[in-house]
C-alpha atoms as a PDB file:
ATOM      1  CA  UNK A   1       0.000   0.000   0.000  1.00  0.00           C
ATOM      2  CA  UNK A   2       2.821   2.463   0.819  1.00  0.00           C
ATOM      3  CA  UNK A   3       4.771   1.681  -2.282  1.00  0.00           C
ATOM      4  CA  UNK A   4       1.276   2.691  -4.227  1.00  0.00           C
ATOM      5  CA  UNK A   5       1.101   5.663  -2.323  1.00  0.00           C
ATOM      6  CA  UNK A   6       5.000   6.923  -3.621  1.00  0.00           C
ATOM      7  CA  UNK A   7       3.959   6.125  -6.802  1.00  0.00           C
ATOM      8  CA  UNK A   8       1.533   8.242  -7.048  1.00  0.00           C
ATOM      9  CA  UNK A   9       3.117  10.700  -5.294  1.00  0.00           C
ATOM     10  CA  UNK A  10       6.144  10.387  -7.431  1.00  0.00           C
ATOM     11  CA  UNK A  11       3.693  10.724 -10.640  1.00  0.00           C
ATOM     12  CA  UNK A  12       1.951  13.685  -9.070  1.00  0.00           C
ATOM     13  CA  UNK A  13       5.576  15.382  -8.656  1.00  0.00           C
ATOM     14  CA  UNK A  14       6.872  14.578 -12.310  1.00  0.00           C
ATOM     15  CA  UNK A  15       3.266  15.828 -13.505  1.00  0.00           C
ATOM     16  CA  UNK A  16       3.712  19.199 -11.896  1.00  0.00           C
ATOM     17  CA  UNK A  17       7.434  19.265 -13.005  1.00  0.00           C
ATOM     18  CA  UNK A  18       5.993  18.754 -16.376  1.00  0.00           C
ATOM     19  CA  UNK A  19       3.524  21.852 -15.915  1.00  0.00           C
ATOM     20  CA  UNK A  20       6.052  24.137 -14.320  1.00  0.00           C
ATOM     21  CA  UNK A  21       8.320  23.229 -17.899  1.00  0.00           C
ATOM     22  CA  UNK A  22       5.412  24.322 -19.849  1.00  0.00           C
ATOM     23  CA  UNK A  23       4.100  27.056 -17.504  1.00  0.00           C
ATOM     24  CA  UNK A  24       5.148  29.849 -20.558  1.00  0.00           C
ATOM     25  CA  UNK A  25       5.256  33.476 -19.488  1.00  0.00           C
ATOM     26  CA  UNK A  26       2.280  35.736 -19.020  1.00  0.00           C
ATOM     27  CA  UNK A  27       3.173  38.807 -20.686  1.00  0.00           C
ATOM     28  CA  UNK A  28       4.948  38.337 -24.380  1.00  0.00           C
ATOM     29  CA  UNK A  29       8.439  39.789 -25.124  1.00  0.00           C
ATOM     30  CA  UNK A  30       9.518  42.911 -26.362  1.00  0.00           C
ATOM     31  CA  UNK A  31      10.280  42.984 -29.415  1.00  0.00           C
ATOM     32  CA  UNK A  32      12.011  46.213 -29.455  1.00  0.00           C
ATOM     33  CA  UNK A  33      15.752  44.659 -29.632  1.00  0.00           C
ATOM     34  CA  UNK A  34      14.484  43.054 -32.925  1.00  0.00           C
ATOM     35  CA  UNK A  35      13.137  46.227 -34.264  1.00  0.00           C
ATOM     36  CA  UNK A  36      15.991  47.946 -33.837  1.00  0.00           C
ATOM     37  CA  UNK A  37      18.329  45.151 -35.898  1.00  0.00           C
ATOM     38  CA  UNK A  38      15.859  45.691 -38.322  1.00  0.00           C
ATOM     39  CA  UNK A  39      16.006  49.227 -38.608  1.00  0.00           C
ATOM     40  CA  UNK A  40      20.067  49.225 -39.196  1.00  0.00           C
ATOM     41  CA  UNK A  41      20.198  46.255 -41.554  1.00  0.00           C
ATOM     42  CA  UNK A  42      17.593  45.999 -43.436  1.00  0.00           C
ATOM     43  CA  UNK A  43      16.636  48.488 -46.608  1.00  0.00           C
ATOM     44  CA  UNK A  44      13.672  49.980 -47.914  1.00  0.00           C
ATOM     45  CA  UNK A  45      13.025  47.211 -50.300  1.00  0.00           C
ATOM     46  CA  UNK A  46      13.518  44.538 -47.766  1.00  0.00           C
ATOM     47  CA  UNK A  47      17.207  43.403 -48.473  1.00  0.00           C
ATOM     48  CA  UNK A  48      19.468  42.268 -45.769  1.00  0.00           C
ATOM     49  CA  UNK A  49      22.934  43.419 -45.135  1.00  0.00           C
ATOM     50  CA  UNK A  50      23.689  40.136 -43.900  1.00  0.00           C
ATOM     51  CA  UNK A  51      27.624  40.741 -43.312  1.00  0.00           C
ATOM     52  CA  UNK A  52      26.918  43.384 -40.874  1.00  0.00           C
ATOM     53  CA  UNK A  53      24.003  41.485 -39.317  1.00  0.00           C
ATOM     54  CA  UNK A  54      26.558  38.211 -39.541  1.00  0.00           C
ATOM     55  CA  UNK A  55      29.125  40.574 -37.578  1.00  0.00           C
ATOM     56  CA  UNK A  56      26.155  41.458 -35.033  1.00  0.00           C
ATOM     57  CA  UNK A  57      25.096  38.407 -34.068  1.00  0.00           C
ATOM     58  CA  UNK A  58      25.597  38.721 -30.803  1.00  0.00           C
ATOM     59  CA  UNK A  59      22.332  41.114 -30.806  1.00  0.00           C
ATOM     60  CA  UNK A  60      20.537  38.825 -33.223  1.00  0.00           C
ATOM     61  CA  UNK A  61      21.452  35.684 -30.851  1.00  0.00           C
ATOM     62  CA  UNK A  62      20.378  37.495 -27.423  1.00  0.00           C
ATOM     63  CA  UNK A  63      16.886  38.434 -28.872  1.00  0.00           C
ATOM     64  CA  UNK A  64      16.228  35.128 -30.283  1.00  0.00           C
ATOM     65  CA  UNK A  65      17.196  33.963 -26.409  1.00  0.00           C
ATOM     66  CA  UNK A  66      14.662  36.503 -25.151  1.00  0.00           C
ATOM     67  CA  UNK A  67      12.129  34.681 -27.815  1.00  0.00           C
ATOM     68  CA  UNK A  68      13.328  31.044 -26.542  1.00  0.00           C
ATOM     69  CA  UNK A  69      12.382  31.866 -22.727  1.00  0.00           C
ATOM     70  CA  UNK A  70       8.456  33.040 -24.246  1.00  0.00           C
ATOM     71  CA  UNK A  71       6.781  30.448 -25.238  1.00  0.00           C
ATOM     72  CA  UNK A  72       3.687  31.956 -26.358  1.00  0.00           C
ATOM     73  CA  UNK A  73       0.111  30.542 -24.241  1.00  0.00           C
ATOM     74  CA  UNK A  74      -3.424  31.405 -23.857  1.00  0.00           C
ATOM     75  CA  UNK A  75      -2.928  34.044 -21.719  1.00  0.00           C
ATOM     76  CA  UNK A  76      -1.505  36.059 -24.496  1.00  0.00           C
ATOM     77  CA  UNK A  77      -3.972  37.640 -27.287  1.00  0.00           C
ATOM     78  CA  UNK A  78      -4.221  36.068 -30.430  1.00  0.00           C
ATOM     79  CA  UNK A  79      -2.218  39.470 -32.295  1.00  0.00           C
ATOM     80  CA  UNK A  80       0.675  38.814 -29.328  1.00  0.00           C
ATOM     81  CA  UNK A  81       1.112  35.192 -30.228  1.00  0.00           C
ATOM     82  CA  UNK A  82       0.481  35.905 -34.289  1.00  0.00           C
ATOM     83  CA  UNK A  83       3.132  38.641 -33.765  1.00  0.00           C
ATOM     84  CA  UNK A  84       5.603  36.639 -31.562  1.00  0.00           C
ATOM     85  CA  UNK A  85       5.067  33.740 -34.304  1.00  0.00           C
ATOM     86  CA  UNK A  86       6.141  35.995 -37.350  1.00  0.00           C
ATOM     87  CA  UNK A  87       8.677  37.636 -35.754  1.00  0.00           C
ATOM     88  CA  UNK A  88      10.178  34.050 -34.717  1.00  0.00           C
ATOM     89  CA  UNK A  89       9.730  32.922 -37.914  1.00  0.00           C
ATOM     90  CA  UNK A  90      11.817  35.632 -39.799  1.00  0.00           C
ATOM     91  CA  UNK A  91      13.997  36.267 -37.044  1.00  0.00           C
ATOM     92  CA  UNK A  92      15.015  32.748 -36.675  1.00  0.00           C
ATOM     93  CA  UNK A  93      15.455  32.751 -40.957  1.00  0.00           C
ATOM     94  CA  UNK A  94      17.781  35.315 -40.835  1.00  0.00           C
ATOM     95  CA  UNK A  95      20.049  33.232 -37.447  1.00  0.00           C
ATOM     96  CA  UNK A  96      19.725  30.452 -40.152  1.00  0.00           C
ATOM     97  CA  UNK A  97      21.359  32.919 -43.002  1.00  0.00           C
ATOM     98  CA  UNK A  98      24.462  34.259 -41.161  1.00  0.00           C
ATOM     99  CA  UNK A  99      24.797  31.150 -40.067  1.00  0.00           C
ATOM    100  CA  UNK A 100      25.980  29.877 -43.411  1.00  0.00           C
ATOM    101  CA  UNK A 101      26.892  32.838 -45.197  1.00  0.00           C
ATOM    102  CA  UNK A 102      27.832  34.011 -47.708  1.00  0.00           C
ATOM    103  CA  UNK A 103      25.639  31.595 -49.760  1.00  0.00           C
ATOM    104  CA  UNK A 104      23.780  32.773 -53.167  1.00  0.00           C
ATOM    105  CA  UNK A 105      20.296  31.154 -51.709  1.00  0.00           C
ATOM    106  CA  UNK A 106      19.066  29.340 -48.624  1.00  0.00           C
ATOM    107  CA  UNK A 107      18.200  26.321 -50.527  1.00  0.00           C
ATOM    108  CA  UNK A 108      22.149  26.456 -51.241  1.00  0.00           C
ATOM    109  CA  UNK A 109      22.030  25.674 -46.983  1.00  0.00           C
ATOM    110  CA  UNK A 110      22.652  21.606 -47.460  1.00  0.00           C
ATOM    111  CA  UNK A 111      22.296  18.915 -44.835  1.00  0.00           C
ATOM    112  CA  UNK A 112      23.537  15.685 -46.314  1.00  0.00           C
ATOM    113  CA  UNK A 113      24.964  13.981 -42.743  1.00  0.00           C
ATOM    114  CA  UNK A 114      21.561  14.909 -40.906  1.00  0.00           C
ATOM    115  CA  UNK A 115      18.934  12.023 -41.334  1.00  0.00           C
ATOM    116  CA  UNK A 116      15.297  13.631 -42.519  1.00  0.00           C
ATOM    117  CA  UNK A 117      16.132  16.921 -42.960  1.00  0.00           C
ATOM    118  CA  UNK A 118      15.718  17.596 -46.507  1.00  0.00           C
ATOM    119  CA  UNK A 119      15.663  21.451 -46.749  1.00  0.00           C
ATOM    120  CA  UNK A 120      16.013  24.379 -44.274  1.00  0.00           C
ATOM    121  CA  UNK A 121      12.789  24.396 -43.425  1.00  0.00           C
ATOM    122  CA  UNK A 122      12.668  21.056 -41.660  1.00  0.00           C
ATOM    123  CA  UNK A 123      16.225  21.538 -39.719  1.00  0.00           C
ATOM    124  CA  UNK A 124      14.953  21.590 -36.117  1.00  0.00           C
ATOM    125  CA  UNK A 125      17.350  24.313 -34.605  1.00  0.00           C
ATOM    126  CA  UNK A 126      14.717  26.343 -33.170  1.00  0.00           C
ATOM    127  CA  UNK A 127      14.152  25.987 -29.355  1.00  0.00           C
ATOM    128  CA  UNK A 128      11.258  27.940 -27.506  1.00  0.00           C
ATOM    129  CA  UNK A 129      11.277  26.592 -23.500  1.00  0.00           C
ATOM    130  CA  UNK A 130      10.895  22.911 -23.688  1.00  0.00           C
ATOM    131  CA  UNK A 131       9.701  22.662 -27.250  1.00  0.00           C
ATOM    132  CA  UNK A 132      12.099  22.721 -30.544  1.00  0.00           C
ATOM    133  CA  UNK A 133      11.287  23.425 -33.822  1.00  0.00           C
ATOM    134  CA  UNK A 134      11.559  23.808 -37.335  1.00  0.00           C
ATOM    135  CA  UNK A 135      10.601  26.485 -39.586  1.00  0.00           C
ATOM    136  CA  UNK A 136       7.953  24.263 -41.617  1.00  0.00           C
ATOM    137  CA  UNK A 137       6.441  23.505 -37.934  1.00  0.00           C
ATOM    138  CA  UNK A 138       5.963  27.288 -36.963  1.00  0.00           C
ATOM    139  CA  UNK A 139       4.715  28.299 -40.471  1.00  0.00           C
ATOM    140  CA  UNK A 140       2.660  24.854 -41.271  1.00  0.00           C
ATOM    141  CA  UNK A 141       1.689  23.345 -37.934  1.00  0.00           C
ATOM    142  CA  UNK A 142       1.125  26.479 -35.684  1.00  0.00           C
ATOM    143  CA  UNK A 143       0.760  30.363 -38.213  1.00  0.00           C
ATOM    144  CA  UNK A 144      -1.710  28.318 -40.644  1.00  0.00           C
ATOM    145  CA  UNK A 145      -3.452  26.322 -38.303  1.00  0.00           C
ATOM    146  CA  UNK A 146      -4.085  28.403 -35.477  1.00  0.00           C
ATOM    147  CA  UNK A 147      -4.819  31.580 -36.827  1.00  0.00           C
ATOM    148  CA  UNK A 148      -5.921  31.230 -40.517  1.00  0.00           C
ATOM    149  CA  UNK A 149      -4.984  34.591 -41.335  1.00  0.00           C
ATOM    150  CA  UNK A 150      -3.969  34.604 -45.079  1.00  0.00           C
ATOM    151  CA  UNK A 151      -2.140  37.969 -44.514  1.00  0.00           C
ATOM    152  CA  UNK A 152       0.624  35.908 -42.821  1.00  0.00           C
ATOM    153  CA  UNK A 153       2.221  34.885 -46.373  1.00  0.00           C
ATOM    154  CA  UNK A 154       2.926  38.587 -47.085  1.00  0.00           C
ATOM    155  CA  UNK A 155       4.742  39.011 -43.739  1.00  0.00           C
ATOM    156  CA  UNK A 156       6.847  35.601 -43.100  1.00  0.00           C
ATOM    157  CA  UNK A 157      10.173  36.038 -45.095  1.00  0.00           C
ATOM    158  CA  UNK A 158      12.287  32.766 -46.492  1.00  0.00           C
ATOM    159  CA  UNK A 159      14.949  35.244 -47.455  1.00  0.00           C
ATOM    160  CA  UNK A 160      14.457  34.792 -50.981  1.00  0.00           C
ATOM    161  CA  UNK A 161      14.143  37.617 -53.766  1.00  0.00           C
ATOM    162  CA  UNK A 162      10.453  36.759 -53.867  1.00  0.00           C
ATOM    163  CA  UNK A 163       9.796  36.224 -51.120  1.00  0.00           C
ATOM    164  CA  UNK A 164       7.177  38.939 -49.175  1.00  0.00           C
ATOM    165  CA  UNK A 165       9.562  42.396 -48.425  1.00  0.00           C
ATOM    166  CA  UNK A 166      10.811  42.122 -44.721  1.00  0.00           C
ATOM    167  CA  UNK A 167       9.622  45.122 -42.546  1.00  0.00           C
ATOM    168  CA  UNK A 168      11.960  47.502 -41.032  1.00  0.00           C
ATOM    169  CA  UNK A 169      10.069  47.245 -38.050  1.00  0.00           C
ATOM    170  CA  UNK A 170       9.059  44.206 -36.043  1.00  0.00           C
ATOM    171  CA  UNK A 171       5.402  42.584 -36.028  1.00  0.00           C
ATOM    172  CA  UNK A 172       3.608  44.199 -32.790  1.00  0.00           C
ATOM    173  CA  UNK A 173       0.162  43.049 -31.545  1.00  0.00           C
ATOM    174  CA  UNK A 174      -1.145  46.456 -31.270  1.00  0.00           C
ATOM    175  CA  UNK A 175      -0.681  47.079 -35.021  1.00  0.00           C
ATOM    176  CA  UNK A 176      -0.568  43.991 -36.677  1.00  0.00           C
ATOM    177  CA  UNK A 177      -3.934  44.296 -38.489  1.00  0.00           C
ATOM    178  CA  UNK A 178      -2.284  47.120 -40.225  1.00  0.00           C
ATOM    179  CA  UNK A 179       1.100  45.743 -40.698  1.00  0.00           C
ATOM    180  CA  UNK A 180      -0.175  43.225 -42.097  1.00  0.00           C
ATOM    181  CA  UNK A 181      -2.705  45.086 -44.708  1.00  0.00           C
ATOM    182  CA  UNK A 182       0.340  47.073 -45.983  1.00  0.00           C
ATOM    183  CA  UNK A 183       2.225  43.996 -46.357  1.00  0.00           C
ATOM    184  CA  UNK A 184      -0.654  42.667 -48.595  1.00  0.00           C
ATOM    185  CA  UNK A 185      -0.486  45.679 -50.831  1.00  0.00           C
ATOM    186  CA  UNK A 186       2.955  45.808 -51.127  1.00  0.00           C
ATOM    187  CA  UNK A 187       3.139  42.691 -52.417  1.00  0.00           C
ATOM    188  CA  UNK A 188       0.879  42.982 -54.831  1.00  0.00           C
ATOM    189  CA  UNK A 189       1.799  46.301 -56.134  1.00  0.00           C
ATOM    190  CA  UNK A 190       5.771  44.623 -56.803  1.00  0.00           C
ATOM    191  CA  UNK A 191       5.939  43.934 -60.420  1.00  0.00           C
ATOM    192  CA  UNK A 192       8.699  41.888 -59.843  1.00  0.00           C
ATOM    193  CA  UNK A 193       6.154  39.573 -58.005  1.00  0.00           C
ATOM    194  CA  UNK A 194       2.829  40.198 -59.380  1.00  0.00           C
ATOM    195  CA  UNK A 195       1.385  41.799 -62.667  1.00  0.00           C
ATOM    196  CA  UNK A 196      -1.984  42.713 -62.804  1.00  0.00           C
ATOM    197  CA  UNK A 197      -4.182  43.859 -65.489  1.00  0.00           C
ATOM    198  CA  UNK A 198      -7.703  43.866 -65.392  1.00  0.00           C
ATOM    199  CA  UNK A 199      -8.069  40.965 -67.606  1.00  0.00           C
ATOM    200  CA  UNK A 200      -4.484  38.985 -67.043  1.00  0.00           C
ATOM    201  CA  UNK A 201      -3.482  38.346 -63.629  1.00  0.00           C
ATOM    202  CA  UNK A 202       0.071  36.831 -63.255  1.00  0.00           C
ATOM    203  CA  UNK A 203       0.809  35.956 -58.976  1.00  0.00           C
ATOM    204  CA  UNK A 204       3.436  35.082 -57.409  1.00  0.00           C
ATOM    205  CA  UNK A 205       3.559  31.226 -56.418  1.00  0.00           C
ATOM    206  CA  UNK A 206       2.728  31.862 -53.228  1.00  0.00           C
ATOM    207  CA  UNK A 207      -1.056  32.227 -54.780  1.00  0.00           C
ATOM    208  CA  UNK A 208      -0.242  29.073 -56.274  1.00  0.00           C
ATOM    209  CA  UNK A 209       1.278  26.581 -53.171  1.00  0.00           C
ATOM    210  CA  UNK A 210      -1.326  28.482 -50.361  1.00  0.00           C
ATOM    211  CA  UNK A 211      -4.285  28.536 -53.023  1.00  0.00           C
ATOM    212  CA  UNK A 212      -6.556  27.387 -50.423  1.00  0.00           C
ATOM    213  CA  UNK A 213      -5.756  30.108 -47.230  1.00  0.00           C
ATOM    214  CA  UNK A 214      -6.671  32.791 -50.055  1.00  0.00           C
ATOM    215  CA  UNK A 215     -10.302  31.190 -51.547  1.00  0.00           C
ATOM    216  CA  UNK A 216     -11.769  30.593 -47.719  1.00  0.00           C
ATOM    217  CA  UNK A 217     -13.975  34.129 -48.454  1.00  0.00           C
ATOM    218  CA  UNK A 218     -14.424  33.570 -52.393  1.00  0.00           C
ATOM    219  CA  UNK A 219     -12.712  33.433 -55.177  1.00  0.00           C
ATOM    220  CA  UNK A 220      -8.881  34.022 -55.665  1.00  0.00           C
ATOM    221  CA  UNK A 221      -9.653  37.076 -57.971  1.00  0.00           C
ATOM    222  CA  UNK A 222     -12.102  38.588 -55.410  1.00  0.00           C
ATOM    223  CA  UNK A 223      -9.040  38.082 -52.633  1.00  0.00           C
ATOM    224  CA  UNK A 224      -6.787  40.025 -54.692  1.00  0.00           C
ATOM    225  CA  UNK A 225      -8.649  42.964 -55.660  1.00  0.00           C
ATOM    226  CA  UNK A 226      -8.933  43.821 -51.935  1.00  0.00           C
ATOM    227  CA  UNK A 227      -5.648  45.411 -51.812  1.00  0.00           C
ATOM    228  CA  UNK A 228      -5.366  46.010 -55.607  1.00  0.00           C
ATOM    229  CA  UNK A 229      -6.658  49.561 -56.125  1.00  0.00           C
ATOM    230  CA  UNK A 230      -7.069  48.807 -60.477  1.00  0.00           C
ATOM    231  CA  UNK A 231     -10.146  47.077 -61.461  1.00  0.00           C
ATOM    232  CA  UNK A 232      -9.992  43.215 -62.249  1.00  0.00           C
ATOM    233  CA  UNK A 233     -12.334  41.413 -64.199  1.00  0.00           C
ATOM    234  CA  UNK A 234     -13.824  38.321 -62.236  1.00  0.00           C
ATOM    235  CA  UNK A 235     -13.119  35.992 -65.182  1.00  0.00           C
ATOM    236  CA  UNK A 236      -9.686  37.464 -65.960  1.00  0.00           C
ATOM    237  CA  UNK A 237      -7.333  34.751 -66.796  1.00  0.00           C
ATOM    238  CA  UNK A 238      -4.165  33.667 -63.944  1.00  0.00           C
ATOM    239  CA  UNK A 239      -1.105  32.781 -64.415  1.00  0.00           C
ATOM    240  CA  UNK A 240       1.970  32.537 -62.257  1.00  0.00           C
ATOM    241  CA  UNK A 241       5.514  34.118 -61.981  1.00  0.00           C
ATOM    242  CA  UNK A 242       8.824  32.780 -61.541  1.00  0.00           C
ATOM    243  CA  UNK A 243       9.882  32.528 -58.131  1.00  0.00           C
ATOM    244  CA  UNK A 244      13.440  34.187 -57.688  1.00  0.00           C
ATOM    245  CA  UNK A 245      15.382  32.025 -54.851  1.00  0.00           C
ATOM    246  CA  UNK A 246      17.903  34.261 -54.965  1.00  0.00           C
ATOM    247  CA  UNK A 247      19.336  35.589 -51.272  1.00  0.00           C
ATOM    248  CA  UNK A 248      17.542  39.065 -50.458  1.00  0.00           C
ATOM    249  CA  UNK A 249      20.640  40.465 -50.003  1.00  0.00           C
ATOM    250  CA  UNK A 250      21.663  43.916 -49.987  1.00  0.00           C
ATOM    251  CA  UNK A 251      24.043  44.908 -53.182  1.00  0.00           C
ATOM    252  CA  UNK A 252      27.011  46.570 -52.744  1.00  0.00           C
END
């Protein structure tokens, strides 16, 4: 009977050791250390300077350690965790970068000796408290799922020409509805990523691989002309554009 009784007691402790490793913070991180890398490396049109950031990455490193000790929870808003999430997301992409630079592209980023991982996006470097991931599982398994917010493809950044235009600022709860509007109609209004007539519209292949997250209200063409200020006919013809994987770098 007393051996049943330590048992439990034993299973009672690991249970609440358990809880007190998953017992995430209250109040979200600043993300003000991150805005400020932002501001000094990154352009107007989104490109990195990845050598100075790669010489900074002591900054880069401590506010990704501020990110690891905040895992997000319920007691946060949904904007504080959608924000925290992007910010990870792109944050952790560019850790990834100096990491291996220079290199032309991340898909140049190669892990031959490492069984499963097949790409960048399914290395699991990423460690929040007592959880580690990889970028697929924070864009796939917890951005798209949770919060269903098409916006998000405009605002997570692979580090590819592309790719959506990284923000000099960081993703903050208290304006993320509008950070991520003008995100959606910068985007769009990039020739170099979409061209739109009213009758011919050519997307980026991010319309193409996320069809779905942007046809949940209607139709594709009825998504787009929300931040497209020309007129589009609802039967214009789509097509796609090239997707540049070259590295957003800054050129010098």
């Amino acid at each position: 009977m007393r051996s049943i009784y330590w048992l439990i007691l034993i299973v009672l402790f690991s249970a609440c050791q358990q809880e007190g490793n998953r017992s995430y913070a209250q109040q979200p991180p600043s993300h003000e250390a991150y805005d400020a890398l932002l501001k000094k490396y990154v352009d107007s049109a989104g490109d990195v300077d990845y050598k100075g950031l790669q010489a900074d990455s002591v900054s880069l490193n401590a506010y990704l350690q501020v990110l690891s000790a905040h895992h997000p929870n319920e007691k946060w808003t949904k904007d504080e965790q959608l924000a925290y999430w992007i910010n990870a997301y792109n944050a952790f992409t560019l850790q990834l970068i100096i990491r291996n630079y220079p290199i032309g592209s991340i898909k140049d980023i190669t892990f031959v000796n490492i069984p499963l991982v097949h790409s960048p996006w399914d290395l699991e470097f990423i460690q929040i408290e007592d959880e580690t991931y990889d970028l697929n599982d924070i864009e796939h398994g917890i951005i798209r799922k949770q919060f269903e917010v098409p916006e998000i493809h405009f605002a997570l950044v692979c580090a590819a020409r592309s790719c959506p235009r990284l923000r000099q600022e960081a993703y903050v709860a208290e304006s993320l509805a509008e950070q991520l509007t003008d995100q959606a109609k910068d985007f769009l209004s990039d020739p170099s990523k979409n061209l739109i007539t009213k009758d011919f519209v050519q997307l980026s292949k991010l319309f193409t691989w996320y069809r779905g997250d942007f046809k949940t209200d209607g139709s594709l063409i009825n998504y787009v002309q929300r931040y497209v200020n020309k007129p589009i006919d609802a039967n214009a013809r789509i097509g796609s554009l090239p997707y540049n994987w070259n590295l957003n770098a800054q050129m010098r």
